[in-house]
Protein backbone atom coordinates (compact mmCIF):
# COMPACT_ATOMS: atom_id res chain seq x y z
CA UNK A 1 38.56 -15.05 41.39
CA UNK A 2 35.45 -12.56 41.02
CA UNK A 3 37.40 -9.61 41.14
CA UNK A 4 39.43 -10.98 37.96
CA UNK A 5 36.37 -12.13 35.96
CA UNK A 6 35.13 -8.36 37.06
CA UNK A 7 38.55 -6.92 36.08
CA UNK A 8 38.43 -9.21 32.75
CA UNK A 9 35.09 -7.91 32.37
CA UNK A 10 35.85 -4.23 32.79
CA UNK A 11 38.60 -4.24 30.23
CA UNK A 12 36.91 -5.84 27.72
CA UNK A 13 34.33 -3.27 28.28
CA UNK A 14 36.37 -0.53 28.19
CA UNK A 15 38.12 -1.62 25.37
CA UNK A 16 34.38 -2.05 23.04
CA UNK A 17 34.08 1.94 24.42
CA UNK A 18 36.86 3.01 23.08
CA UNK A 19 36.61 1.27 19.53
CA UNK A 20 33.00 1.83 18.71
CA UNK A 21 32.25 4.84 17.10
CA UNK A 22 29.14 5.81 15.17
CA UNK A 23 28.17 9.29 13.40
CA UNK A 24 25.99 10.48 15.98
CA UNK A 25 28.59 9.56 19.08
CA UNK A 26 31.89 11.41 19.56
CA UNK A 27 35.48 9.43 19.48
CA UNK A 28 36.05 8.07 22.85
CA UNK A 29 39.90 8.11 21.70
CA UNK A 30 42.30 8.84 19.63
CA UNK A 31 42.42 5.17 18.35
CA UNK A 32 43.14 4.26 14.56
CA UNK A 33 40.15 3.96 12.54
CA UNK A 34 39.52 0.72 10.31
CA UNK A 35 40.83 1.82 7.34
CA UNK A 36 38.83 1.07 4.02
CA UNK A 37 39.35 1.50 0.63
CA UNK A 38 35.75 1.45 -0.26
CA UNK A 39 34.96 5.15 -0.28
CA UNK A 40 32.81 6.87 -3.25
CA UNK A 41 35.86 8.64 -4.76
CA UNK A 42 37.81 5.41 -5.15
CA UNK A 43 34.65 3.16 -6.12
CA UNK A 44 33.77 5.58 -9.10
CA UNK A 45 37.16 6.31 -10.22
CA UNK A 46 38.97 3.00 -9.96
CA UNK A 47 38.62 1.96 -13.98
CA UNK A 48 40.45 5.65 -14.53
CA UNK A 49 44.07 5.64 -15.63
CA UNK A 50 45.43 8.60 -13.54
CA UNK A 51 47.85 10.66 -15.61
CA UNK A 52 51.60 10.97 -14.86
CA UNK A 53 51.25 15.09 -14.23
CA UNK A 54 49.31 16.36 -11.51
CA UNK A 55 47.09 18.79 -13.62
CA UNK A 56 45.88 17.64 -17.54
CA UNK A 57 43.38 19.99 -19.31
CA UNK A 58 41.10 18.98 -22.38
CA UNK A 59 41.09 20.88 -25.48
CA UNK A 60 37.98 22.68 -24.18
CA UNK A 61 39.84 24.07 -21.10
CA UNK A 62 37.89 21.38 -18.99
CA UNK A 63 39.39 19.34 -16.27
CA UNK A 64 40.94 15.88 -17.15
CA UNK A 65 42.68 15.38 -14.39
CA UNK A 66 43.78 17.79 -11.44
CA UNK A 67 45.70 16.76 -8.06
CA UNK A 68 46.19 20.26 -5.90
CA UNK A 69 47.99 20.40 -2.58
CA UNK A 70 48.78 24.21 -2.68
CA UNK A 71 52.16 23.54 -1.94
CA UNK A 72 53.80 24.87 -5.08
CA UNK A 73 52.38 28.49 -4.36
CA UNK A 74 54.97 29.42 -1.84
CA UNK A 75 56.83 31.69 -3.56
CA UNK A 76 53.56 33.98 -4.45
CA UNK A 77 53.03 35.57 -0.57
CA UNK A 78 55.05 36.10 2.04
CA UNK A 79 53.48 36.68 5.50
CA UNK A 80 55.51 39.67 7.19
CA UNK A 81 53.88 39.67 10.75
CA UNK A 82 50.97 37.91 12.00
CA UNK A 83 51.03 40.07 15.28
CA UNK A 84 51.99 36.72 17.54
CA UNK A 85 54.15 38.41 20.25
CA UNK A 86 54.27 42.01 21.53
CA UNK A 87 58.23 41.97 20.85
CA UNK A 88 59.33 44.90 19.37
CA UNK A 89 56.96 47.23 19.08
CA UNK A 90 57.01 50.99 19.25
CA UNK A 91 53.55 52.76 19.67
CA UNK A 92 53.13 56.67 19.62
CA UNK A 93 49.85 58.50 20.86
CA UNK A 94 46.80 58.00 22.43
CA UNK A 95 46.14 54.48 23.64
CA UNK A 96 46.05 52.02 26.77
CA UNK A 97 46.43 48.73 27.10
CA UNK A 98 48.31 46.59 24.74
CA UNK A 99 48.58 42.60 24.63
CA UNK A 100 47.16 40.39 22.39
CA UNK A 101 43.88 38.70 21.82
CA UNK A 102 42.62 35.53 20.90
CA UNK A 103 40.27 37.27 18.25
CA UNK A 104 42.07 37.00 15.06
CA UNK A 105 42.68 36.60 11.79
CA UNK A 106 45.38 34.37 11.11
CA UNK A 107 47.93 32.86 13.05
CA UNK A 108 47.49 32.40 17.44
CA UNK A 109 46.87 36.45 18.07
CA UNK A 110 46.35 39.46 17.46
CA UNK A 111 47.63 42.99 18.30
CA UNK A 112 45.02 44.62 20.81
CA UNK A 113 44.89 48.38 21.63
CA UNK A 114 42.46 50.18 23.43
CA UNK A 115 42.39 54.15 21.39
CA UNK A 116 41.78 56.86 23.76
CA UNK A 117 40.11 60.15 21.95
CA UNK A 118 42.77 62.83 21.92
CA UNK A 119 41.69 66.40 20.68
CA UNK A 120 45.45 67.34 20.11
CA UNK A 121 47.48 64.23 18.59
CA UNK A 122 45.45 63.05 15.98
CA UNK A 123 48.08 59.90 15.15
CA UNK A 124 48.43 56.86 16.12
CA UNK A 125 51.36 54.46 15.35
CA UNK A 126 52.60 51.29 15.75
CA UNK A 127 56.10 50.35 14.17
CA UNK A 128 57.26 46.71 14.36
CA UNK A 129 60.85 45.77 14.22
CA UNK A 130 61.31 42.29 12.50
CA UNK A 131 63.24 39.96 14.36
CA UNK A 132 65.80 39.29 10.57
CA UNK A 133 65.14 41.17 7.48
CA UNK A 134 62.82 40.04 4.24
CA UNK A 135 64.15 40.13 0.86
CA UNK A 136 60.68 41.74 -0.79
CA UNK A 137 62.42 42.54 -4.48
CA UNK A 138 60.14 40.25 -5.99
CA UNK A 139 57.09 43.02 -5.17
CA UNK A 140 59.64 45.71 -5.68
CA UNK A 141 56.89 47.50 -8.51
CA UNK A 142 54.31 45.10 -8.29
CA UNK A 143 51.88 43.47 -6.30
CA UNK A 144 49.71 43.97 -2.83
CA UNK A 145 50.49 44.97 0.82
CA UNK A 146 47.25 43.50 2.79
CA UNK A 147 46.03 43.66 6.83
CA UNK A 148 43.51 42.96 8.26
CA UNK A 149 41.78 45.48 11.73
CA UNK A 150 38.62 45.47 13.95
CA UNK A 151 37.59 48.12 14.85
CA UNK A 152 34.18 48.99 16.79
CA UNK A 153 33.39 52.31 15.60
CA UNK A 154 34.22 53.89 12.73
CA UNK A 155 33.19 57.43 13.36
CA UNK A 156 36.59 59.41 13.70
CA UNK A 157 39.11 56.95 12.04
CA UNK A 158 39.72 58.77 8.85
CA UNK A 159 42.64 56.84 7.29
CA UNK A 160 44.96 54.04 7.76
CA UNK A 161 48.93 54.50 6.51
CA UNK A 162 51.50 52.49 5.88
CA UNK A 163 55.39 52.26 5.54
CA UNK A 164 58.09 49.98 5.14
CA UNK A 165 61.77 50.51 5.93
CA UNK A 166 65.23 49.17 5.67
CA UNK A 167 68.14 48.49 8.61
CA UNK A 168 69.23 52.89 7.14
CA UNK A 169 65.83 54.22 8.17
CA UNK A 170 65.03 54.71 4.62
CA UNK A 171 61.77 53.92 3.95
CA UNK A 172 58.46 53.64 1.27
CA UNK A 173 55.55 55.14 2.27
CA UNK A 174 52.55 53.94 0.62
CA UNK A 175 48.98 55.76 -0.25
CA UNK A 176 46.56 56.50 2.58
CA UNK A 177 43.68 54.33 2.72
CA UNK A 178 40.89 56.43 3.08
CA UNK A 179 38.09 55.93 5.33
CA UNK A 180 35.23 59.12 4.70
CA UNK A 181 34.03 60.02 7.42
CA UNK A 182 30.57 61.52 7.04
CA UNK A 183 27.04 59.84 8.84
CA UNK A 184 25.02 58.54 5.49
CA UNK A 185 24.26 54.81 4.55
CA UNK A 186 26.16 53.51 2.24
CA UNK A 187 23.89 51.27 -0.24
CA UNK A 188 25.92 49.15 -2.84
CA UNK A 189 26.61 50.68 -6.74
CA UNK A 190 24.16 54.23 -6.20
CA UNK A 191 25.48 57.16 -6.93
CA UNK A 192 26.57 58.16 -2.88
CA UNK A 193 29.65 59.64 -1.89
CA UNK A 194 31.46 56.61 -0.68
CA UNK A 195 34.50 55.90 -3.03
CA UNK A 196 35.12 53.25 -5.77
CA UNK A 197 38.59 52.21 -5.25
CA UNK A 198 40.39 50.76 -8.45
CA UNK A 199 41.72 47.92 -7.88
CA UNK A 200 45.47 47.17 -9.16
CA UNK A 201 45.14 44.91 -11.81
CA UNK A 202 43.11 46.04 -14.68
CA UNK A 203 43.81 44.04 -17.23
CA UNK A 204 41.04 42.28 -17.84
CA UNK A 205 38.92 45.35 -18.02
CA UNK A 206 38.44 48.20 -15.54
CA UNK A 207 37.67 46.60 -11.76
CA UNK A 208 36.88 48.97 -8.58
CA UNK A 209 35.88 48.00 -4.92
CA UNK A 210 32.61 49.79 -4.99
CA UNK A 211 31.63 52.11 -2.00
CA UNK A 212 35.19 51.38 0.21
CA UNK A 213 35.06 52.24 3.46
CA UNK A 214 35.67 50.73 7.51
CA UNK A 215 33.32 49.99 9.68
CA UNK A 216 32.31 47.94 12.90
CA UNK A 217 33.88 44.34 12.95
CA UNK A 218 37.35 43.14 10.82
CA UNK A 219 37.85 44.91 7.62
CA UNK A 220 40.63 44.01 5.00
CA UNK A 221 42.87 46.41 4.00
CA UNK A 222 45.49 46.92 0.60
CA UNK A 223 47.99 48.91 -0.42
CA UNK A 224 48.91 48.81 -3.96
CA UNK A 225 52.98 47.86 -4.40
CA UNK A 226 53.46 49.93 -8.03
CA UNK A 227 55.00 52.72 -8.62
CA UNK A 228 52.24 55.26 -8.73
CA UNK A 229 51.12 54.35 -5.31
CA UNK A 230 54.18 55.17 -3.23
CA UNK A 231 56.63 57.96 -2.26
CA UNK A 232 60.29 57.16 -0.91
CA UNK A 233 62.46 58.34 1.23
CA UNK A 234 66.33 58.20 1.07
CA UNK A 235 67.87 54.98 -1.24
CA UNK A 236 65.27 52.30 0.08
CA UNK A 237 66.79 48.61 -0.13
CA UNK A 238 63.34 46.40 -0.74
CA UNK A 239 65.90 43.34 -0.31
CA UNK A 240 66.34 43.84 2.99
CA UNK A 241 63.66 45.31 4.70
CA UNK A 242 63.85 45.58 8.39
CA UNK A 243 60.44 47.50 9.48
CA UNK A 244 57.17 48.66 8.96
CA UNK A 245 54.57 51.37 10.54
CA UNK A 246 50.89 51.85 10.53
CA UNK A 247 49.75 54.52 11.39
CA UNK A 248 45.89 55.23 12.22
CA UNK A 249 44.79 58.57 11.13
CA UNK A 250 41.61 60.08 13.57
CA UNK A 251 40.06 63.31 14.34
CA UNK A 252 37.99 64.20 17.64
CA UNK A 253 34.52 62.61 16.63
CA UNK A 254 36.96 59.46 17.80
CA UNK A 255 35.84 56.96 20.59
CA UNK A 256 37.01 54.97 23.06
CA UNK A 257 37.42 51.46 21.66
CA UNK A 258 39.52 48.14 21.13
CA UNK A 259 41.12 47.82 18.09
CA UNK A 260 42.97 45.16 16.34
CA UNK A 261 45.93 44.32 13.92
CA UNK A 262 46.12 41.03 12.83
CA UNK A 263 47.87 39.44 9.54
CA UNK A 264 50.44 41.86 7.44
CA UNK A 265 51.78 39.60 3.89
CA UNK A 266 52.46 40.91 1.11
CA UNK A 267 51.37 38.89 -2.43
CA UNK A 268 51.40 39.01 -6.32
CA UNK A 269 47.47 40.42 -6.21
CA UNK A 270 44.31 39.73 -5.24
CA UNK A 271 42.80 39.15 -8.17
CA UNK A 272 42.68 36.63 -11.63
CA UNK A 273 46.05 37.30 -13.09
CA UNK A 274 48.16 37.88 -9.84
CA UNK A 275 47.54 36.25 -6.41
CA UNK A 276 48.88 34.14 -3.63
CA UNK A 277 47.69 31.09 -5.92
CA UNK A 278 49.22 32.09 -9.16
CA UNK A 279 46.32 31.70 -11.75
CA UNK A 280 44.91 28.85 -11.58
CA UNK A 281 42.59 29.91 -8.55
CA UNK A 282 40.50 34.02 -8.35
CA UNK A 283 38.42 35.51 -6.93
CA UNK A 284 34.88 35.73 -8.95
CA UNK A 285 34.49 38.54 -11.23
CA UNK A 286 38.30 39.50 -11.14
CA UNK A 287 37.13 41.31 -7.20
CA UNK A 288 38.76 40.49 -4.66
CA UNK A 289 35.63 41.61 -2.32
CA UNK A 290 33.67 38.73 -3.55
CA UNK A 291 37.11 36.17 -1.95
CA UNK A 292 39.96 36.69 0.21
CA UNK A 293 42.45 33.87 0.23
CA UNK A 294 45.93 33.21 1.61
CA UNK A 295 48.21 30.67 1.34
CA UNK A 296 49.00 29.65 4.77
CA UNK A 297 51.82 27.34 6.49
CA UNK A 298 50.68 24.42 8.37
CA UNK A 299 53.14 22.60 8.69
CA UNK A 300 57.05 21.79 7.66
CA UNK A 301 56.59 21.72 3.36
CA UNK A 302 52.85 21.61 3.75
CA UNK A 303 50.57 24.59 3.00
CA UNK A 304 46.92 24.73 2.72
CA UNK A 305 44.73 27.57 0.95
CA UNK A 306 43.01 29.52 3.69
CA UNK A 307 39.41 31.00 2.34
CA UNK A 308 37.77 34.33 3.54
CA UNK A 309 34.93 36.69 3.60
CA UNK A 310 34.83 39.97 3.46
CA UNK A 311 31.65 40.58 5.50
CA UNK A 312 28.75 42.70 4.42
CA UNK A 313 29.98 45.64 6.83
CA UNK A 314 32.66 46.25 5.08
CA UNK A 315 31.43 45.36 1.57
CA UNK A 316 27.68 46.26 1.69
CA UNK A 317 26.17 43.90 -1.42
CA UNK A 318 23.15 41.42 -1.04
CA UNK A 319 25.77 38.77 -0.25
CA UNK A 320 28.03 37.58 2.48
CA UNK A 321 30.42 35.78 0.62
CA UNK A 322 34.33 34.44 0.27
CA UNK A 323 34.56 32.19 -3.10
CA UNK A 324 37.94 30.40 -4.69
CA UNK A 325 37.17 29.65 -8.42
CA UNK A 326 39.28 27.47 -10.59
CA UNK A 327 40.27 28.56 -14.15
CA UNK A 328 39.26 25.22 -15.56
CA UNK A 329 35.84 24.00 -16.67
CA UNK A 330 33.86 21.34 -15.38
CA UNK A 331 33.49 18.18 -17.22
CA UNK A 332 30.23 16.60 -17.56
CA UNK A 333 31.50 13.67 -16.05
CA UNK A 334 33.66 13.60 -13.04
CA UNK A 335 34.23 12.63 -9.94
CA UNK A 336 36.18 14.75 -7.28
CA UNK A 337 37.45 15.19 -3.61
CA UNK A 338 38.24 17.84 -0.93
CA UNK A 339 39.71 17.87 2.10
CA UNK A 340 39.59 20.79 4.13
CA UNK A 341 39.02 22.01 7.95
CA UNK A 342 36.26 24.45 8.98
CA UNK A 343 37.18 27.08 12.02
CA UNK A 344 35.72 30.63 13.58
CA UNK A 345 32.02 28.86 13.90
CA UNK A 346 29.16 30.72 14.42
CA UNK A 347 28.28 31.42 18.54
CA UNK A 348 24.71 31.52 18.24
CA UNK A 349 21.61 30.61 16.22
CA UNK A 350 21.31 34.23 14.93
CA UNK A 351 24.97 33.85 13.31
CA UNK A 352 24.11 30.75 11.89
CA UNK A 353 22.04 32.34 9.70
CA UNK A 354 22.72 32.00 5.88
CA UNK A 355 26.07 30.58 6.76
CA UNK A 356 27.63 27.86 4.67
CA UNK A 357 30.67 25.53 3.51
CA UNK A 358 29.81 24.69 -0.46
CA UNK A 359 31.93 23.24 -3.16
CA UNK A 360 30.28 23.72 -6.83
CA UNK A 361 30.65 23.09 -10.38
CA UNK A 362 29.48 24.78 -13.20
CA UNK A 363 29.46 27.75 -11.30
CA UNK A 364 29.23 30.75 -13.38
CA UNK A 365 31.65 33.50 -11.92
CA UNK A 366 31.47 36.50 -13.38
CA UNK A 367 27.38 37.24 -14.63
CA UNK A 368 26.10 36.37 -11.10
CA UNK A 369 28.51 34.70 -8.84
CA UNK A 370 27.02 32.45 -6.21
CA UNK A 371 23.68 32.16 -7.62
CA UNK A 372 23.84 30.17 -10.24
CA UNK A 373 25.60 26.63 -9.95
CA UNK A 374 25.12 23.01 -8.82
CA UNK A 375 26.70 21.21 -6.52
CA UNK A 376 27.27 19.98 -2.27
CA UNK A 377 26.79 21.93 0.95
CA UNK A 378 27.31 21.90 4.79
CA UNK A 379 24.52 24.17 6.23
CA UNK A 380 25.33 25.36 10.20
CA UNK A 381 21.79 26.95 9.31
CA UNK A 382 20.12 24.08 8.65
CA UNK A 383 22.60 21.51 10.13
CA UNK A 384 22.43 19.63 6.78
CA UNK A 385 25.05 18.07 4.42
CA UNK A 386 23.22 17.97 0.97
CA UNK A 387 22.96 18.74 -2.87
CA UNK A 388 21.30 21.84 -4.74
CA UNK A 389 21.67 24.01 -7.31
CA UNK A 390 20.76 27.74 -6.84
CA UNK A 391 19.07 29.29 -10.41
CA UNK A 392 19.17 33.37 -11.04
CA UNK A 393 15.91 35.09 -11.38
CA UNK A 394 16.74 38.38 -11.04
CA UNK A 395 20.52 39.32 -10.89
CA UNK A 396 21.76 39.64 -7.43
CA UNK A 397 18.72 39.89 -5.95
CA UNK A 398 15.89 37.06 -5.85
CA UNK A 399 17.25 33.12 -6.94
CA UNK A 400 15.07 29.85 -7.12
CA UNK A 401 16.71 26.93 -6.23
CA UNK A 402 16.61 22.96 -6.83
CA UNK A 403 14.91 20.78 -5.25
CA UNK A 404 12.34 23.19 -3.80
CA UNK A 405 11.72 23.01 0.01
CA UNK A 406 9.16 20.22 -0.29
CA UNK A 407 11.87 17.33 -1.86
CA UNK A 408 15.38 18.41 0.01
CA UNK A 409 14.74 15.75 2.25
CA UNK A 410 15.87 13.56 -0.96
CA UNK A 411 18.70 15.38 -1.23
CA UNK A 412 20.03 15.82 1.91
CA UNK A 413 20.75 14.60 4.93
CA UNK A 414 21.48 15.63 8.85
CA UNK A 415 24.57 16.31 9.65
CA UNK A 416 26.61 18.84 12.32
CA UNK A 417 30.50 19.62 11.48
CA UNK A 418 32.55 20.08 14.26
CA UNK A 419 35.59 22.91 14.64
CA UNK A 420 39.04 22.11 13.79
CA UNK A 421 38.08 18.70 12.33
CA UNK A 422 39.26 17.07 9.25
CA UNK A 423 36.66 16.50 6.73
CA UNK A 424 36.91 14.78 3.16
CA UNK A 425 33.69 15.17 0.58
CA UNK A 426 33.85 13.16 -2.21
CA UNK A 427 31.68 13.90 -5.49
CA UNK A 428 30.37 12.17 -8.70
CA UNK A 429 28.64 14.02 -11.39
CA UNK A 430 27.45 11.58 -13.92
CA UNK A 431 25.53 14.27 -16.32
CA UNK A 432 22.29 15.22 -14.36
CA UNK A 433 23.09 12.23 -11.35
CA UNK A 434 24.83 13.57 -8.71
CA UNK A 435 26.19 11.85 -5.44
CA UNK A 436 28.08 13.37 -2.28
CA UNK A 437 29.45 11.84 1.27
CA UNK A 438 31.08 13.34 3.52
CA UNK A 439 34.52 11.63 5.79
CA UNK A 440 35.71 12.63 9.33
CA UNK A 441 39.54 12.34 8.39
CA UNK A 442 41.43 10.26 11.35
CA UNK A 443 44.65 9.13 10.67
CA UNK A 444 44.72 9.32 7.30
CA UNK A 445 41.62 7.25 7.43
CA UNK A 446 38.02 7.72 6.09
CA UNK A 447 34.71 7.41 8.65
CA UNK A 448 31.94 7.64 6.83
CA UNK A 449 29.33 10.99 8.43
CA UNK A 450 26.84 11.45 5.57
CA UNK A 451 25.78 10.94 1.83
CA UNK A 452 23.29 11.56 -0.55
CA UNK A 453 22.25 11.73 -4.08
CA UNK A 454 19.77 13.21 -6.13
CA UNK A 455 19.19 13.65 -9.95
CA UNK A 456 18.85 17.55 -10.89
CA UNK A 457 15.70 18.47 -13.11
CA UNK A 458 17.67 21.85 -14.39
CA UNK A 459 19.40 21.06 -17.57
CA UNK A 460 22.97 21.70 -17.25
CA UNK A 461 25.42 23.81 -19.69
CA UNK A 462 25.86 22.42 -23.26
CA UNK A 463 29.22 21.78 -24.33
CA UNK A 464 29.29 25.35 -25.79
CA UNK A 465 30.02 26.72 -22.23
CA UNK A 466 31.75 24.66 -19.27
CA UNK A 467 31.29 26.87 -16.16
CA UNK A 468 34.37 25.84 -13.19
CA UNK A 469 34.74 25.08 -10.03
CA UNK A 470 34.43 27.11 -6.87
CA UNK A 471 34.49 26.51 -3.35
CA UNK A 472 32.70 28.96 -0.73
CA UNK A 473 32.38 30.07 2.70
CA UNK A 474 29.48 32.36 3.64
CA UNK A 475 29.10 34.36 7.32
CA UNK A 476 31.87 34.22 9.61
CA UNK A 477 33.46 30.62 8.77
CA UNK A 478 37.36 30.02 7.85
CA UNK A 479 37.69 27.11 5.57
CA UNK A 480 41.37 25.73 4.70
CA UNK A 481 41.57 23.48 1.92
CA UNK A 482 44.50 21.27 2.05
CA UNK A 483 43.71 18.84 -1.05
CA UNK A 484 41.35 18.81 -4.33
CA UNK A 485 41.74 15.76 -6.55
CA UNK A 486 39.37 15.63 -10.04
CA UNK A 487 39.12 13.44 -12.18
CA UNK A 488 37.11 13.15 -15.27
CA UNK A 489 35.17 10.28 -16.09
């Protein structure tokens, strides 16, 4: 009889273990969570009639309402090899050791080579044969070719080329990307030798990608699709094309090293008028260098909008930054929600260092992007979940910010994301009031990990100028962004 009321007693134990749950204790299982319909986006929006359409803009170009779940982008990008398997590959010249690695962009892998130098064959390439044909006509004279490569020297790699070919061997064979080879610093906008590389879509004014170049660590790559940036060979069928081959240009200053291939698509642009998100998300300032983003597959119908940085290696400004801004303003009443999922994190303190998840309104995007705006942040520096606003002092270079150091205790609160976890923040903005929480997402339901509130000092735009949205990552961090739901209140 003891050992039942024992046995009794155990389960009933174990079963209180593996329901309770708090914010500072992990799950114990995979068990449903209590489901409640009392969460801050639902309290402060339930007296709003949501419209019939899924997007409704104001007269002003501000939001009304706006449900996004990135899944009507699809036909914007197509990914043509995210370097997964080693099947099919032909590689010519000097290198050892091929596989793949789990350090990557996109996707499981990457391709991994290790480059030997080689005083006599100064190519390398690697030519993929897809496992069935792409139809590509829709880029056939417009639009981007994009990769992404680490490498960990970039003394001796002088160029990176491209081509893509059909099932006849005929083939386009895009511009060079050039990578000068010469042993100066390279300081953002002075007059150096590094080049400004136009980028392809102009229309908005003349853009460039000041001071291009590779360097240690990943580094994006583009080809523009248009006319003036290709030569063919023989009667090239875009519809049906069956190859492709990089090929990595060196001289003899080369050194041993790993390098990697990792996510080849091909989009509409990678800027405001043309991306992989038509035009209702771009980059800041029309540059791509200032936000990378994909749309990427996660599962059957459902995509999610995968957010980048180009680091400062590569791109060599003050900042270390990957933005998405919308192309509607920001009303001065609203309340709004994001889910999203947070990957590559930091290793160690050092790398935690000015690195950030933030989602912001009234975000001015084009005289100073990512210093002036208001809104909610996840700091891995700080290991906060808060609310600021960041105010431009002197362009690009020195920002105040509110509250000062001595209140964001009012403002903020502790909080530690985790990798690969669903998270949900939900925002009200009721003129200078703001409030934010934060949701670990478990089966479709809402446990509560943070919130705060704080009323902002800094007067915010008149109704002359509505500033958007934007959401950010800053260091190494990945952020997809599966759902953004605003409404105006």
């Amino acid at each position: 009889m003891k050992k039942v009321n024992l046995f009794l007693i155990g389960l009933v134990f174990l079963s209180a273990t593996f329901a309770f749950y708090s914010s500072g204790m992990p799950y114990l299982a995979r068990g449903k969570l209590a489901c409640s319909s009392n969460n801050q986006f639902a309290e402060d929006t339930k007296t709003v009639v949501t419209p019939s359409q899924d997007k409704t803009i104001n007269d002003s170009g501000t939001v009304h309402y706006l449900k996004e779940d990135f899944n009507g982008y699809i036909q914007n990008s197509k990914v043509i090899d995210q370097f997964d398997s080693l099947n099919n590959f032909q590689l010519a010249g000097a290198f050892s050791d091929e596989k793949l690695s789990t350090d990557r962009y996109s996707g499981q892998y990457s391709l991994s080579l290790q480059i030997l130098p080689d005083s006599e064959n100064h190519t390398l390439t690697i030519r993929k044969e897809l496992d069935r044909p792409l139809d590509l006509s829709r880029w056939k004279d417009s639009g981007t070719l994009s990769l992404w490569t680490k490498v960990g020297d970039r003394k001796g790699i002088t160029g990176i080329g491209l081509k893509i070919g059909d099932r006849e061997n005929n083939y386009r064979e895009y511009n060079e990307i050039t990578n000068l080879q010469v042993d100066i610093p390279n300081n953002y906008d002075s007059d150096d030798v590094y080049p400004d590389v136009p980028l392809p879509d102009d229309s908005v004014g003349p853009k460039k990608w000041t001071d291009y170049w590779l360097n240690k660590g990943w580094n994006y790559l583009f080809w523009k699709t248009d006319k003036s940036h290709y030569a063919e060979n023989g009667n090239f069928d875009i519809g049906n094309v069956a190859w492709f081959e990089i090929t990595l240009n060196k001289n003899s200053n080369l050194s041993k090293q790993e390098i990697l291939f990792d996510d080849f698509r091909i989009q509409d642009g990678i800027q405001k008028e043309r991306n992989s998100l038509g035009i209702d998300w771009y980059p800041p300032d029309n540059e791509p260098q200032n936000g990378i983003f994909d749309l990427d597959k996660v599962s059957t119908n459902k995509y999610a909008a995968k957010l980048l940085n180009v680091r400062q290696t590569q791109y060599p400004t003050n900042g270390d930054h990957g933005r998405m801004v919308l192309n509607y303003g920001t009303p001065v009443n609203f309340s709004l929600r994001s889910r999203f999922m947070l990957t590559n994190f930091p290793k160690s303190k050092e790398e935690r260092v000015n690195t950030w998840f933030r989602l912001a309104y009234d975000f001015d995007s084009s005289y100073d992007p990512g210093h002036d705006w208001f809104g909610t942040f996840i700091s891995f520096e700080w290991s906060k979940f808060g609310l600021t606003t960041v105010i431009p002092i002197e362009k690009d270079y020195i920002q105040d910010w509110e509250p000062r150091n001595e209140n964001v205790i009012g403002s903020s609160v502790n909080f530690v994301p985790q990798e690969n976890t669903l998270y949900e923040i939900h925002l009200t903005v009721r003129g200078q009031k703001a409030a934010a929480s934060i949701y670990e997402v478990r089966d479709n339901c809402l446990a509560l990990r943070g919130q705060t509130s704080y009323e902002f000092q800094r007067p915010r735009y008149g109704d002359n100028v509505r500033y958007p949205f934007c959401l950010e990552v800053t260091g190494n961090v990945k952020a997809y962004i599966y759902e953004l739901e605003i409404k105006e209140l």
